[in-house]
C-alpha atoms as a PDB file:
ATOM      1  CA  UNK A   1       0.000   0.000   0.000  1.00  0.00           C
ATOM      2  CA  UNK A   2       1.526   3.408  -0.872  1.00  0.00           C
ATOM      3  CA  UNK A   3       1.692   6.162   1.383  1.00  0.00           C
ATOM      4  CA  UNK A   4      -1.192   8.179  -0.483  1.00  0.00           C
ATOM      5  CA  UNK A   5      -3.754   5.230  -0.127  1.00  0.00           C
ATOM      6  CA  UNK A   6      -2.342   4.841   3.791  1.00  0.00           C
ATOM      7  CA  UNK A   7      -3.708   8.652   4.341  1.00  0.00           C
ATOM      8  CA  UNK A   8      -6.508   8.197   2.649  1.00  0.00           C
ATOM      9  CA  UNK A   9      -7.585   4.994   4.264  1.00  0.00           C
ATOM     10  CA  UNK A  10      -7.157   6.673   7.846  1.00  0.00           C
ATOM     11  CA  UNK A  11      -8.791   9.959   6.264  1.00  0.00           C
ATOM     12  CA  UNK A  12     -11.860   7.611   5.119  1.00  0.00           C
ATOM     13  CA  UNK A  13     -12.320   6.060   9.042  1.00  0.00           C
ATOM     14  CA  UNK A  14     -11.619   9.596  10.450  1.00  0.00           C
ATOM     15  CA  UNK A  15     -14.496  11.145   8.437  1.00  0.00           C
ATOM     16  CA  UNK A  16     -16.926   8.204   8.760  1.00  0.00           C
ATOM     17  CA  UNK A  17     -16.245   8.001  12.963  1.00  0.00           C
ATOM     18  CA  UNK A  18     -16.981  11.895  12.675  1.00  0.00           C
ATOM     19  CA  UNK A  19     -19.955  11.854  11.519  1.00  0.00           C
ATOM     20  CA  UNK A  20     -21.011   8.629  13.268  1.00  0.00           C
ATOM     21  CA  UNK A  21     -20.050  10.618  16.268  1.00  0.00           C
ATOM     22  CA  UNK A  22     -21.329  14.127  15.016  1.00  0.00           C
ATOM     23  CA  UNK A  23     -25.127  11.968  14.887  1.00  0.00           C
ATOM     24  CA  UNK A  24     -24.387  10.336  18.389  1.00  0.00           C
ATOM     25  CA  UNK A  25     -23.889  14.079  19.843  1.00  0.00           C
ATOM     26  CA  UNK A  26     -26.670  15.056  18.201  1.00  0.00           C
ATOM     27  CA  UNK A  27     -29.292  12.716  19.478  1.00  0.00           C
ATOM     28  CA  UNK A  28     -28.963  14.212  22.787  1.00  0.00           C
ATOM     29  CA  UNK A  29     -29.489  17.529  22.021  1.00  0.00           C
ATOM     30  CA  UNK A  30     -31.674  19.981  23.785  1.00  0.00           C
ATOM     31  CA  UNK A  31     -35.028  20.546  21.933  1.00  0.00           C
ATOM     32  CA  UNK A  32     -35.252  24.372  22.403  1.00  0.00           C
ATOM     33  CA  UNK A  33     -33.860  26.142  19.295  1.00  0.00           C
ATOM     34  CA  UNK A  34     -31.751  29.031  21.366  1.00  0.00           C
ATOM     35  CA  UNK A  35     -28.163  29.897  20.649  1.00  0.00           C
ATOM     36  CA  UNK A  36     -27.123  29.370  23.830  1.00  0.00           C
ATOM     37  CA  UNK A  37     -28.441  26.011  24.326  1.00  0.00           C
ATOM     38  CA  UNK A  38     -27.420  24.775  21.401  1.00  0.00           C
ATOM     39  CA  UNK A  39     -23.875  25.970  21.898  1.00  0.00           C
ATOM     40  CA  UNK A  40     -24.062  24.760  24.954  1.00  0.00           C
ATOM     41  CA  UNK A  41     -24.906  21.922  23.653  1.00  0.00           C
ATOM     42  CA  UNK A  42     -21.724  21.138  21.673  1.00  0.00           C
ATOM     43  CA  UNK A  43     -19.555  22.428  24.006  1.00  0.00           C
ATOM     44  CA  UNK A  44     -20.262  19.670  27.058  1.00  0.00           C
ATOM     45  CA  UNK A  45     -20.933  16.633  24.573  1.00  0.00           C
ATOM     46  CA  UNK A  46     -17.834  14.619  24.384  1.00  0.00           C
ATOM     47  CA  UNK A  47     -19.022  13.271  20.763  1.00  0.00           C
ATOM     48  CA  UNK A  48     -19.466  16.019  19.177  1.00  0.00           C
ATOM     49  CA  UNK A  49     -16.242  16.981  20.011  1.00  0.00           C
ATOM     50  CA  UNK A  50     -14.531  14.245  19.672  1.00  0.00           C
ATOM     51  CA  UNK A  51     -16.320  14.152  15.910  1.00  0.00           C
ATOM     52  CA  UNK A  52     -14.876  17.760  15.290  1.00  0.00           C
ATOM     53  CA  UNK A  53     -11.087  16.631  16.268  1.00  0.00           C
ATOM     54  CA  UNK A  54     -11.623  13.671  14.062  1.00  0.00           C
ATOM     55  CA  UNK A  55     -12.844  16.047  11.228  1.00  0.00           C
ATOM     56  CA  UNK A  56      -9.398  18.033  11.421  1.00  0.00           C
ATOM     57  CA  UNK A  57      -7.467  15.302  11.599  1.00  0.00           C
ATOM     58  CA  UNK A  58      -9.691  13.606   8.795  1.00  0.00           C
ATOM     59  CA  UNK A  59      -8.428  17.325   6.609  1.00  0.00           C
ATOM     60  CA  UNK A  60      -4.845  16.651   7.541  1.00  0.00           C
ATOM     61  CA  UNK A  61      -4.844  12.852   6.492  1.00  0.00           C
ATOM     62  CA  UNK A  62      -6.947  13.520   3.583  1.00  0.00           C
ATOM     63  CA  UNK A  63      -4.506  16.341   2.153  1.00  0.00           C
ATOM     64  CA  UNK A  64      -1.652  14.660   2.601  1.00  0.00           C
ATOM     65  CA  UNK A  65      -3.288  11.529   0.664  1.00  0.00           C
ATOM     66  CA  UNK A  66      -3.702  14.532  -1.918  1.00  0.00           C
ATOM     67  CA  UNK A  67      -0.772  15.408  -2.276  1.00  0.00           C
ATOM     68  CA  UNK A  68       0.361  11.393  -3.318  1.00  0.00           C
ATOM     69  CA  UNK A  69      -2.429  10.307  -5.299  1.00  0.00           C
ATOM     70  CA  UNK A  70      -4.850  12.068  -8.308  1.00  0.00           C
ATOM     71  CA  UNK A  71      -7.739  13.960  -7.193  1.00  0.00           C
ATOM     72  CA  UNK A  72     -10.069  11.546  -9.777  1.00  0.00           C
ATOM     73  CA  UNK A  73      -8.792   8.346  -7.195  1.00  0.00           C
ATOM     74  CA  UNK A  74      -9.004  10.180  -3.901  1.00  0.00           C
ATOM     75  CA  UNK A  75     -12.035  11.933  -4.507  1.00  0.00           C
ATOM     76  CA  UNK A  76     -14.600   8.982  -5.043  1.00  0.00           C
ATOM     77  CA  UNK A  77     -12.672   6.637  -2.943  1.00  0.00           C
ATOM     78  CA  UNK A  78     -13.279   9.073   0.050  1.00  0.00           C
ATOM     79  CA  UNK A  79     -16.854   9.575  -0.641  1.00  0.00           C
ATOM     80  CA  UNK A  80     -17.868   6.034  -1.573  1.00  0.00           C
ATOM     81  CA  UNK A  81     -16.091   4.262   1.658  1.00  0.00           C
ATOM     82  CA  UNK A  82     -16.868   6.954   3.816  1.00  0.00           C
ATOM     83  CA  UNK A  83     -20.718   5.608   3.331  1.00  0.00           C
ATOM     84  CA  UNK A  84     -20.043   2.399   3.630  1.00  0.00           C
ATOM     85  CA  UNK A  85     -18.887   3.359   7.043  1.00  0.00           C
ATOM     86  CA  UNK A  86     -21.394   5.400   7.634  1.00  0.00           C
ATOM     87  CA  UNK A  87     -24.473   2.810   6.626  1.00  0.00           C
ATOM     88  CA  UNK A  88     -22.644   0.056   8.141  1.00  0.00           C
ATOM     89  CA  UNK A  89     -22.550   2.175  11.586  1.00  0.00           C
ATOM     90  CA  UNK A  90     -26.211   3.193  11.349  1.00  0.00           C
ATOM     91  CA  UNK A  91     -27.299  -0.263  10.498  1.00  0.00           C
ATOM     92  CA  UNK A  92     -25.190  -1.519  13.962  1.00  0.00           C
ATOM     93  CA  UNK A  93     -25.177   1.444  16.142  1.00  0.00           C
ATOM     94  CA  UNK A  94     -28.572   2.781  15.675  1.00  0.00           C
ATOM     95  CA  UNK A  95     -30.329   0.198  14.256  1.00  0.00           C
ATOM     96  CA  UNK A  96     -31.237   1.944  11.378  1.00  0.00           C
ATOM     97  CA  UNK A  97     -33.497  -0.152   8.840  1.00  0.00           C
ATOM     98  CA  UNK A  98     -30.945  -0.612   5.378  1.00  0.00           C
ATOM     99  CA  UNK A  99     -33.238  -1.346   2.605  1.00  0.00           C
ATOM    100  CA  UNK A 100     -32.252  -3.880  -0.955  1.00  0.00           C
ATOM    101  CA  UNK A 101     -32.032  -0.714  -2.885  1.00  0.00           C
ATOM    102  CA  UNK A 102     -29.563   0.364  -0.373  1.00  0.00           C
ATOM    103  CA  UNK A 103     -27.603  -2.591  -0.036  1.00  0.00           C
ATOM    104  CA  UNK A 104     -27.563  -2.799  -3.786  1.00  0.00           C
ATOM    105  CA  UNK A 105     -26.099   0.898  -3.592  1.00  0.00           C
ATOM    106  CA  UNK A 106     -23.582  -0.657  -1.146  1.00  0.00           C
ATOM    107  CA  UNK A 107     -22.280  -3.471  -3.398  1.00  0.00           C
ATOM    108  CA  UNK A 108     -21.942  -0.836  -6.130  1.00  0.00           C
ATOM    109  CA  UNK A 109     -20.118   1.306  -4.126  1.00  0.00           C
ATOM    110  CA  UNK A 110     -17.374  -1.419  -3.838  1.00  0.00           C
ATOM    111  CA  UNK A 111     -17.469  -2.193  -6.853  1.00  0.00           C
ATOM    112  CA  UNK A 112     -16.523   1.143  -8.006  1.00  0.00           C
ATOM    113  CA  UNK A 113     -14.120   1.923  -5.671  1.00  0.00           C
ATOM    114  CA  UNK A 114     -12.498  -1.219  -7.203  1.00  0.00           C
ATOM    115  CA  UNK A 115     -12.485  -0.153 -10.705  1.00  0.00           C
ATOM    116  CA  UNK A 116     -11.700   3.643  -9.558  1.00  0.00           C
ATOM    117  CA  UNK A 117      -8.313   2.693  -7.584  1.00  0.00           C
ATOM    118  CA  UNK A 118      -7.456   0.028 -10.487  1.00  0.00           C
END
């Protein structure tokens, strides 16, 4: 594995535990629409903030992977896997219902990212 697809595999689980994290945080947030509350909010839950250190560090991996590999690879391969993370999470974590469409998404998604990095 070269160094570009190294960064851009940890970018990929960086940005997918983000936002996995980022919808944890979330689903504990106050109801009341108020600036204060809602910055309040993200500034005592430990996943959103642990989801917004994981989105710099997500930047930093993901421009170094940049700077190895073409923009046409890294793009779509950071996309694509980052939703496969993403629905695999939901599907575990919050038992979110995947339908056949979306698993036949998911199995094109590999595929692609197959072809793509080829």
């Amino acid at each position: 594995m070269t160094r570009g697809f190294l960064f851009l595999a940890i970018a990929v689980l960086f940005n997918g535990a983000a936002n996995v994290l980022m919808k944890k945080g979330m689903s504990t947030a106050p109801a009341g629409t108020a600036w204060r509350d809602i910055v309040g909010h993200y500034l005592t839950s430990w996943p959103l903030l642990v989801g917004l250190a994981l989105f710099a560090l997500n930047v930093v991996a993901y421009t170094q992977a940049l700077s190895r590999l073409p923009l046409s690879v890294a793009y779509p391969v950071m996309v694509s896997l980052t939703g496969v993370i993403v629905i695999s999470t939901s599907l575990i974590w919050f038992k979110e219902n995947i339908s056949w469409m979306q698993w036949s998404g998911f199995a094109f998604i590999i595929c692609g990212v197959v072809l793509v990095t080829r």
